[in-house]
C-alpha atoms as a PDB file:
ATOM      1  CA  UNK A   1     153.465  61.904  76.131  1.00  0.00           C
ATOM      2  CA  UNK A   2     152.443  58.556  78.009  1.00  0.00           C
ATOM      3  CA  UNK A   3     153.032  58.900  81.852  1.00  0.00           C
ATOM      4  CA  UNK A   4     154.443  55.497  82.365  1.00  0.00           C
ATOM      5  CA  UNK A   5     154.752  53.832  85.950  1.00  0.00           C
ATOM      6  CA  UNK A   6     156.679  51.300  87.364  1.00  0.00           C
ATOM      7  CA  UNK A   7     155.997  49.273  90.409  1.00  0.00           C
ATOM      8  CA  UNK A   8     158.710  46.338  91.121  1.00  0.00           C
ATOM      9  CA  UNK A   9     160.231  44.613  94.633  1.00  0.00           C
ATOM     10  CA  UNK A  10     163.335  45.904  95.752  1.00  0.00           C
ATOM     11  CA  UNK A  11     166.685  44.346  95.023  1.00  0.00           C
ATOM     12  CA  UNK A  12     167.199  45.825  91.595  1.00  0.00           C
ATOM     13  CA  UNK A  13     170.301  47.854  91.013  1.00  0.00           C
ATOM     14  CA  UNK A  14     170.010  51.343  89.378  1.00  0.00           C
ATOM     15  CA  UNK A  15     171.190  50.206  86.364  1.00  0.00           C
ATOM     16  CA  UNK A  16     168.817  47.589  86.095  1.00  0.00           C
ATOM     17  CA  UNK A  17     165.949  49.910  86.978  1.00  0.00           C
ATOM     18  CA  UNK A  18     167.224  52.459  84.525  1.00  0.00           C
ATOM     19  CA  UNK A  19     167.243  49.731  81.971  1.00  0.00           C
ATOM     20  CA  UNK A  20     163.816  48.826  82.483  1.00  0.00           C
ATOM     21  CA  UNK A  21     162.887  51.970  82.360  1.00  0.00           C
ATOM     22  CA  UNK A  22     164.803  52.610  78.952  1.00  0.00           C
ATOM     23  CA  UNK A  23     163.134  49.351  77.680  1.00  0.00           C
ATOM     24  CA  UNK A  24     159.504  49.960  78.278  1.00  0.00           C
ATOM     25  CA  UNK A  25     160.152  53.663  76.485  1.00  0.00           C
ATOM     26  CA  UNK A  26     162.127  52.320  73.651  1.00  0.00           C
ATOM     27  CA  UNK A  27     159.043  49.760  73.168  1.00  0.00           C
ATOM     28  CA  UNK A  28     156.962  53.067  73.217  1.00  0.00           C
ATOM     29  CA  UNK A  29     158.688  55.373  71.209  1.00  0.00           C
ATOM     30  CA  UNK A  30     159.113  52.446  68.387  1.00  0.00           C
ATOM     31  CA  UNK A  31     155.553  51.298  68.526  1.00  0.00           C
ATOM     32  CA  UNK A  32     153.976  54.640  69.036  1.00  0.00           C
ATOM     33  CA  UNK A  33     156.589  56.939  66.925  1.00  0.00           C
ATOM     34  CA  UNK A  34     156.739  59.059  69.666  1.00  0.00           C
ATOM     35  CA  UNK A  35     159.811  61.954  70.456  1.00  0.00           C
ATOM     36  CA  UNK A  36     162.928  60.040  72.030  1.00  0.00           C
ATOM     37  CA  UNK A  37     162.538  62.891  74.890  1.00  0.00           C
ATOM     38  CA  UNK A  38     158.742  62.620  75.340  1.00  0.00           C
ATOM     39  CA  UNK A  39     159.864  60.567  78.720  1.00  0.00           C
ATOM     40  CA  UNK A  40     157.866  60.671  81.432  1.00  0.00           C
ATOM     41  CA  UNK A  41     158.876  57.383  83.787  1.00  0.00           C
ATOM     42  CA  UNK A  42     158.356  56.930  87.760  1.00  0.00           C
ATOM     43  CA  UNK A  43     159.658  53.765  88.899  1.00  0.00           C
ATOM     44  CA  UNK A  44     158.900  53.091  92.401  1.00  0.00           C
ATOM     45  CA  UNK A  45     160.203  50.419  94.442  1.00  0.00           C
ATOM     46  CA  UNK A  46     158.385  48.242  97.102  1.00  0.00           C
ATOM     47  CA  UNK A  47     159.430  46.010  99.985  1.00  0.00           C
ATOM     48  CA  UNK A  48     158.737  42.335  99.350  1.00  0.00           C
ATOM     49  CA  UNK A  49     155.299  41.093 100.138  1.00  0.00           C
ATOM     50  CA  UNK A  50     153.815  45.005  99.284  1.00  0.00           C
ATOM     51  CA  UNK A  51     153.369  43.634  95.271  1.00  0.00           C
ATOM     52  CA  UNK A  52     150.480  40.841  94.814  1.00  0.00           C
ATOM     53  CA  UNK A  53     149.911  40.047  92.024  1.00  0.00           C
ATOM     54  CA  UNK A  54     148.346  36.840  90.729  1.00  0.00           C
ATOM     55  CA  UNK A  55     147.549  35.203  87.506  1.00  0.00           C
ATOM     56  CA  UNK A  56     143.979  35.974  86.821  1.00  0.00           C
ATOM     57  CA  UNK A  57     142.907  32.222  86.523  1.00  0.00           C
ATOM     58  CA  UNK A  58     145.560  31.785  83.553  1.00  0.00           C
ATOM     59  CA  UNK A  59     147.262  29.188  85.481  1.00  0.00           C
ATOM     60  CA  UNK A  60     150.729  30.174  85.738  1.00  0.00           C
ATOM     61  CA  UNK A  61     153.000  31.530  88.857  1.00  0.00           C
ATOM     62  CA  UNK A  62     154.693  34.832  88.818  1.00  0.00           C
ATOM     63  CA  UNK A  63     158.118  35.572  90.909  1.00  0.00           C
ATOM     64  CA  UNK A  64     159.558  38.473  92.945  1.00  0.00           C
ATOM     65  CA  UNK A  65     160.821  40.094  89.786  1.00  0.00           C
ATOM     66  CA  UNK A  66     157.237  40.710  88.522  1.00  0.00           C
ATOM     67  CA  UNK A  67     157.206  44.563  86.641  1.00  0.00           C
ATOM     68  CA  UNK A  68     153.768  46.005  87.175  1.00  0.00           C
ATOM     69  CA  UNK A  69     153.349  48.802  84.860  1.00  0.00           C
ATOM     70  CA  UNK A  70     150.836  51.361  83.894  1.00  0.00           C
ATOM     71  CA  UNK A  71     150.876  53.095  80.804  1.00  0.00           C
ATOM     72  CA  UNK A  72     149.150  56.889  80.673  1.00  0.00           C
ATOM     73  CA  UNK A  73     147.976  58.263  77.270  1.00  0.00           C
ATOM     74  CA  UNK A  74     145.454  59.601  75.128  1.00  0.00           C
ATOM     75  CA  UNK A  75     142.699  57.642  73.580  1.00  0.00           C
ATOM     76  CA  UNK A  76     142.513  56.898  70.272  1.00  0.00           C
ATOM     77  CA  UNK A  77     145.110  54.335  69.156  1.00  0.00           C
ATOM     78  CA  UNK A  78     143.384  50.582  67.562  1.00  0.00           C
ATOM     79  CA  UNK A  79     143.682  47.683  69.515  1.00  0.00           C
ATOM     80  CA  UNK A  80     146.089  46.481  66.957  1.00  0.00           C
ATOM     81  CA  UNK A  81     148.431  49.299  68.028  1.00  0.00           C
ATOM     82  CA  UNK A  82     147.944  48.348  71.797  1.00  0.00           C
ATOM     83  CA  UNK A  83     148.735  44.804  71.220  1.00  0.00           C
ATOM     84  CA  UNK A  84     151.589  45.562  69.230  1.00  0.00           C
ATOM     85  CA  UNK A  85     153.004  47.808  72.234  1.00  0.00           C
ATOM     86  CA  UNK A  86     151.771  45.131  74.828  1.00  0.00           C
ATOM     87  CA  UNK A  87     154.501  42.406  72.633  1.00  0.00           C
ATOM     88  CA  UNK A  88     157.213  44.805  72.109  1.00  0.00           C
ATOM     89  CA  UNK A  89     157.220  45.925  75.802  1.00  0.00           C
ATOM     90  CA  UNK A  90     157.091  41.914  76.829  1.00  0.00           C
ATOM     91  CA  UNK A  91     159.817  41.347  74.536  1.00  0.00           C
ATOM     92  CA  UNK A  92     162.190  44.306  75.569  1.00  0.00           C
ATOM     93  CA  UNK A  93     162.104  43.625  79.123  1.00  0.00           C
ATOM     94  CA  UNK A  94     162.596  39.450  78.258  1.00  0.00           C
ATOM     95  CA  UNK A  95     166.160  40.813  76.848  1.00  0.00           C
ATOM     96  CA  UNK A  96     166.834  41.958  80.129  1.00  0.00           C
ATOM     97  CA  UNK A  97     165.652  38.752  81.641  1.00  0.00           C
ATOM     98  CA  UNK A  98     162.412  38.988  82.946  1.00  0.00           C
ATOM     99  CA  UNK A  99     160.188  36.280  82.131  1.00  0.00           C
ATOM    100  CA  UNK A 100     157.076  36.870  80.056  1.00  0.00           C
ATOM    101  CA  UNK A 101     154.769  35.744  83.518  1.00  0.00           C
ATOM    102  CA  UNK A 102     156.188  38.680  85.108  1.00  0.00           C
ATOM    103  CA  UNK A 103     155.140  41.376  82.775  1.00  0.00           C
ATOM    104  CA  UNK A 104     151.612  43.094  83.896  1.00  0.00           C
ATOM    105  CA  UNK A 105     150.876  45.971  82.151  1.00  0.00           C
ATOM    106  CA  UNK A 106     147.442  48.026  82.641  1.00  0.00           C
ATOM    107  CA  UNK A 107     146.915  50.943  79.964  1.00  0.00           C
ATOM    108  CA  UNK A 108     144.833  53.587  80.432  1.00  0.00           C
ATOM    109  CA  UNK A 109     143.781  56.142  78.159  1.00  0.00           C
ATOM    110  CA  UNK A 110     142.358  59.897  78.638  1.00  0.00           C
ATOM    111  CA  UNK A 111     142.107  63.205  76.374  1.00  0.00           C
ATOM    112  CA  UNK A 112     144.531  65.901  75.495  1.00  0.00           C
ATOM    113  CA  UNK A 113     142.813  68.482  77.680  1.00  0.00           C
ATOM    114  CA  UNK A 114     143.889  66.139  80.450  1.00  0.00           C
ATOM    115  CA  UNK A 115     147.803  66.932  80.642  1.00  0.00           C
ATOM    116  CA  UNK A 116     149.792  69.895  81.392  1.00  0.00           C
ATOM    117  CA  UNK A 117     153.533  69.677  81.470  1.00  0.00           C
ATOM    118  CA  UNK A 118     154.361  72.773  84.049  1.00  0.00           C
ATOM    119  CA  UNK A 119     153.427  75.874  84.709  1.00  0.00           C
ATOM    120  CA  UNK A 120     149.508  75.103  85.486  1.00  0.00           C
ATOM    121  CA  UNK A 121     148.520  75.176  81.873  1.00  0.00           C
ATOM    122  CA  UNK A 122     146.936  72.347  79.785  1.00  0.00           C
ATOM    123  CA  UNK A 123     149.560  73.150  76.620  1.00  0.00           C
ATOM    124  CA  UNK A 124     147.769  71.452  74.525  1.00  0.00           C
ATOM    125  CA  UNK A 125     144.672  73.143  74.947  1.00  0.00           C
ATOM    126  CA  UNK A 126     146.915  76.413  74.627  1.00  0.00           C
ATOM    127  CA  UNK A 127     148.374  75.327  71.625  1.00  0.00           C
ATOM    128  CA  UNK A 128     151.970  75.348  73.256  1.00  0.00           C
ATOM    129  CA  UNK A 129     151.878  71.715  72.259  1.00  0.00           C
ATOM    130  CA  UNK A 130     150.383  70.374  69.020  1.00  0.00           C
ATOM    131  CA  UNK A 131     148.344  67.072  69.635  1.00  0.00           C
ATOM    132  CA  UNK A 132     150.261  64.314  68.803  1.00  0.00           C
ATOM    133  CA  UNK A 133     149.120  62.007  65.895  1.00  0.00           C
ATOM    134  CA  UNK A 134     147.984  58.511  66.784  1.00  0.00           C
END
């Protein structure tokens, strides 16, 4: 069920975005125990100099092939949990290469009643969808 997006300079190929994409959501589904085909990624790409993003005063320099991601879900899961999915995600996309530096990820959490998947209705409010677990 997270909404996950993407935001990265162009110059990647579509393989590479699709394994990004593929790494962040394995990260998920392992961490979170998730369905393999909850999957719900939108990778946009930007020209250079549209992505800024600094280091926050931790005193390091990111490159072009920063990954800026946000992560939509619902509330409830420990910090723990989050931390755990914050290291798995880091470590998934360093197999593909990026460095650590270049991995920002902001997570934001909401309710069930907050999501519908088509049609106009919240499913599950309707009980077309059972809540997941956390």
């Amino acid at each position: 069920m997270p909404l996950v997006r993407v935001d990265v300079i162009q110059g990647r190929t579509p393989e590479q975005l699709r394994a990004l994409s593929q790494g962040i959501h394995s990260a998920i589904v392992a961490e979170y125990k998730i369905p393999e085909r909850d999957y719900f990624h939108i990778l946009t790409e930007h020209p250079q100099g549209q992505i800024i993003a600094q280091d926050a005063g931790l005193g390091f320099e990111r490159t072009p092939d920063v990954v800026m991601i946000q992560i939509f879900t619902q509330g409830g899961r420990s910090q723990g949990d989050k931390q755990s999915l914050f290291a798995a995600v880091a470590s998934r996309l360093q197999a593909l290469g990026i460095a650590g530096e270049d991995v920002f990820l902001g997570y934001v959490e909401n309710t069930a009643s907050d999501w519908s998947f088509g049609f106009g209705r919240a499913q599950y409010v309707t009980g077309e969808l059972a809540v997941p677990k956390k």
